[in-house]
N, C-alpha and C. Protein backbone atom coordinates (compact mmCIF):
# COMPACT_ATOMS: atom_id res chain seq x y z
N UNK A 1 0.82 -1.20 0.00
CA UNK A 1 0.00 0.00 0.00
C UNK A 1 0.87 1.27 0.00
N UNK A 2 2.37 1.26 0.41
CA UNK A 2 3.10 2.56 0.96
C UNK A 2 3.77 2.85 -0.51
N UNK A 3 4.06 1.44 -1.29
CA UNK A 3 4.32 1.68 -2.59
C UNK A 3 3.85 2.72 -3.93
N UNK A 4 2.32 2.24 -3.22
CA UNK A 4 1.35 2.84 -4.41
C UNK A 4 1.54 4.69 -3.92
N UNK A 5 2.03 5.05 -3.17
CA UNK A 5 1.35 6.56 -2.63
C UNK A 5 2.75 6.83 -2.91
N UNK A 6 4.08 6.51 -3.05
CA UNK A 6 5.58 6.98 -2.88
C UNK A 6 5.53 7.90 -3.81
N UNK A 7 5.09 7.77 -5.05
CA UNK A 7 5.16 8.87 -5.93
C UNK A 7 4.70 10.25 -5.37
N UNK A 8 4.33 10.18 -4.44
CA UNK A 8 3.02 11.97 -3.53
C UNK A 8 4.43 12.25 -2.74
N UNK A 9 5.18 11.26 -2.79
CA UNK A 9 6.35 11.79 -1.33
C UNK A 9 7.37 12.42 -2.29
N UNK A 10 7.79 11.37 -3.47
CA UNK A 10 8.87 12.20 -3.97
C UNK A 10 8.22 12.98 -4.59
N UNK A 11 7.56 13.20 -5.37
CA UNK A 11 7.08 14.73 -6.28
C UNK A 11 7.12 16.24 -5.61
N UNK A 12 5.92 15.46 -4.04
CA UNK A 12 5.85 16.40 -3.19
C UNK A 12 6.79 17.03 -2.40
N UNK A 13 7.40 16.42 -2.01
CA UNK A 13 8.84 16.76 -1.21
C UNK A 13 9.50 18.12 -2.05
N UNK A 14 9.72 17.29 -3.93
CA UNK A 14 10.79 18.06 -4.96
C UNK A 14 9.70 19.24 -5.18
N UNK A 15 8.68 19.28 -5.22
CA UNK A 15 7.98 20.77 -5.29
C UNK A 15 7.57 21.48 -4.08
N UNK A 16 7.59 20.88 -3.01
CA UNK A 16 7.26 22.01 -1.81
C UNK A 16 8.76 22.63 -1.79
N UNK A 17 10.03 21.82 -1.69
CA UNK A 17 11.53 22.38 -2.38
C UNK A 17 11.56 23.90 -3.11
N UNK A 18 10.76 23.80 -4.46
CA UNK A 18 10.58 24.73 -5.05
C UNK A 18 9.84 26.14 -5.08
N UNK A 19 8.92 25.59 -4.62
CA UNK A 19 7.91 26.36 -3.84
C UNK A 19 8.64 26.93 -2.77
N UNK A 20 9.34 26.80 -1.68
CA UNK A 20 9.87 27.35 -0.94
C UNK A 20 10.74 28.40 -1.65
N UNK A 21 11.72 27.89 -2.76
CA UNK A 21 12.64 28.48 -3.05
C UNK A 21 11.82 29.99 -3.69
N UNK A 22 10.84 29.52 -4.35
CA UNK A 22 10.71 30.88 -5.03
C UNK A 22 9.59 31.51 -4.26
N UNK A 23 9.05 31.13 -3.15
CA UNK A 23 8.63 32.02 -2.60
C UNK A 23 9.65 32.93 -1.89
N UNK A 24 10.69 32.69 -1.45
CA UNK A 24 11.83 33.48 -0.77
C UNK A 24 12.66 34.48 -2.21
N UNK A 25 12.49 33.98 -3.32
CA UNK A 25 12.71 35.09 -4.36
C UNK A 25 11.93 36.31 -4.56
N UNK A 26 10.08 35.73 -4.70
CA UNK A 26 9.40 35.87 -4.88
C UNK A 26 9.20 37.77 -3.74
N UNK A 27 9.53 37.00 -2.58
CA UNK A 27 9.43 38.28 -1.62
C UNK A 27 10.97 38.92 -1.30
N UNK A 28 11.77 39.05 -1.72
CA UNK A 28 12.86 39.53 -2.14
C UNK A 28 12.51 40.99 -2.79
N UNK A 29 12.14 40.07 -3.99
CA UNK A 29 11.91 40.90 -5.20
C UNK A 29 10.75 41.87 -5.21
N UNK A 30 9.70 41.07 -4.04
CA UNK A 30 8.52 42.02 -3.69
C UNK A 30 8.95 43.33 -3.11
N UNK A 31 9.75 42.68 -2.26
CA UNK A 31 10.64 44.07 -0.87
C UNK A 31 11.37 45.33 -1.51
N UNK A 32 11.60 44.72 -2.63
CA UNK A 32 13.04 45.57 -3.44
C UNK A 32 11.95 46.78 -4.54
N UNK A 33 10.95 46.09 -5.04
CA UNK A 33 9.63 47.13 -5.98
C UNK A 33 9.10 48.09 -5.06
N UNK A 34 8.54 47.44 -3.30
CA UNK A 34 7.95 47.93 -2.74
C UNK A 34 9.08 49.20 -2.10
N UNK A 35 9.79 48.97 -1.95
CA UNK A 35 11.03 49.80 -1.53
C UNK A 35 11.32 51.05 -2.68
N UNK A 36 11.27 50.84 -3.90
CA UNK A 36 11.44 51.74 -4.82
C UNK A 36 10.35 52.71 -4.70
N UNK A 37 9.06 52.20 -4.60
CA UNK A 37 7.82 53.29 -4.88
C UNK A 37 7.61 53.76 -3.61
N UNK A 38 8.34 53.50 -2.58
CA UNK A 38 7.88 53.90 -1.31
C UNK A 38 8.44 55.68 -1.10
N UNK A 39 8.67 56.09 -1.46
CA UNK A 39 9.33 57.22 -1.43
C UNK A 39 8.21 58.32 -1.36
N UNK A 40 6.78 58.36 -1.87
CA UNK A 40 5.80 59.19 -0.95
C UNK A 40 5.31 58.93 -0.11
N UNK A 41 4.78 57.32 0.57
CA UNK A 41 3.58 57.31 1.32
C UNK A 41 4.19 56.17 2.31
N UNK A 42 5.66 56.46 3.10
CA UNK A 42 6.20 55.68 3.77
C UNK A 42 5.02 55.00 4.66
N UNK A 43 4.63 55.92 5.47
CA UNK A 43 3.93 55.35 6.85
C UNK A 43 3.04 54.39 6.73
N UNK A 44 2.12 54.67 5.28
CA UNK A 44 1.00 53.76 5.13
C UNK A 44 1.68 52.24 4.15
N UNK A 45 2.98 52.34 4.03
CA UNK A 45 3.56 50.98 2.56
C UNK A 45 4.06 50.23 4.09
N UNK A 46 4.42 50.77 5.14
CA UNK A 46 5.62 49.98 6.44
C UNK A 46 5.06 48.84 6.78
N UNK A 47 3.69 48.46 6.85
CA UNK A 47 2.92 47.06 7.40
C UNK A 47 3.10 46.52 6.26
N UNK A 48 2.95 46.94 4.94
CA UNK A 48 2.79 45.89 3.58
C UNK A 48 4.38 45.61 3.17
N UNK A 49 5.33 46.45 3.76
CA UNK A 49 6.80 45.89 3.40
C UNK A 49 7.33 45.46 4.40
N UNK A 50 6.82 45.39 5.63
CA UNK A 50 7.17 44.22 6.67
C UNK A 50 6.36 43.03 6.33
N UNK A 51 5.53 42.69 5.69
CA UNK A 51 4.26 41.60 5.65
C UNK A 51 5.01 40.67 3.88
N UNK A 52 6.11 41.83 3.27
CA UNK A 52 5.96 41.06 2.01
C UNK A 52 7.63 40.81 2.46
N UNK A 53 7.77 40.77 3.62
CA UNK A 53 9.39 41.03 3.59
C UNK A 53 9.61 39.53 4.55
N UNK A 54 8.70 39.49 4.98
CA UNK A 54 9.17 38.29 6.32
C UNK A 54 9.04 36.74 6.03
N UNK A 55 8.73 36.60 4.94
CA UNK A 55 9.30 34.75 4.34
C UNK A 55 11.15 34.99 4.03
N UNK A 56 11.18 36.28 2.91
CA UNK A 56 12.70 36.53 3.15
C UNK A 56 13.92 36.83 4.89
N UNK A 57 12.88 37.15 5.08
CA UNK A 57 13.44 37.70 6.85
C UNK A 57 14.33 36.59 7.60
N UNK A 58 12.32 35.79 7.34
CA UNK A 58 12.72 34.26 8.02
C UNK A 58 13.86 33.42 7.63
N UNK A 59 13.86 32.97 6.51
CA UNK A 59 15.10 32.21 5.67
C UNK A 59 16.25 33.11 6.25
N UNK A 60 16.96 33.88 6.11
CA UNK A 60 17.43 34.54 6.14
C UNK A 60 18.01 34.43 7.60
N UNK A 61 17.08 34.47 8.64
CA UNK A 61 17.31 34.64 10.31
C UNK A 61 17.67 33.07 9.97
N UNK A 62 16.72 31.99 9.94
CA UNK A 62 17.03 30.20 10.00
C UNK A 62 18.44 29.94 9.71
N UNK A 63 18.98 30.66 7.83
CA UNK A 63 20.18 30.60 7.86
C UNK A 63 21.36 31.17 8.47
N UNK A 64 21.50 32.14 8.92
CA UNK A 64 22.06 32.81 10.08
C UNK A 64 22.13 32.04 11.00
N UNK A 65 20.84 31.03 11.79
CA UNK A 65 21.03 30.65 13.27
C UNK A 65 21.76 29.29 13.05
N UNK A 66 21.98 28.27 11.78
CA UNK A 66 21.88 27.27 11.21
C UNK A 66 24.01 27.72 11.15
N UNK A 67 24.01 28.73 10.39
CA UNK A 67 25.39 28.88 10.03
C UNK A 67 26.32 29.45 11.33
C-alpha cells in the first residue's frame, strides 16, 4: 500500500523544495519594488513591506542561526 502513494512523497517533497525556493525570491523581489515606490507614502507601505518582507526575513534569520 506505501508503494502505491511513494510517488506523492517524492514529487511532493521536490515541489514544496521549489515552492519554498521561489517564494523566498518571490518576496525579495517584492521588498526591493515595494522599496522603490515607497518614497511618498512611507507610513502607510511599512505594514505591507514588513508583511511582504518576512518569508525573506525568516530564511534569512534560520540561515544565520543554522550557520
Amino acid at each position: 500500500m506505501s508503494n502505491d502513494f511513494r510517488w506523492i512523497y517524492e514529487y511532493g517533497s521536490f515541489g514544496t523544495l521549489l515552492l519554498c525556493i521561489f517564494l523566498v525570491i518571490f518576496s525579495f523581489a517584492n521588498s526591493i519594488l515595494m522599496l522603490r515606490d515607497l518614497k511618498a507614502k512611507w507610513q502607510q507601505k511599512t505594514l505591507w513591506l514588513l508583511l511582504s518582507s518576512s518569508i525573506f526575513l525568516l530564511v534569512l534569520g534560520l540561515m544565520m542561526t543554522l550557520f
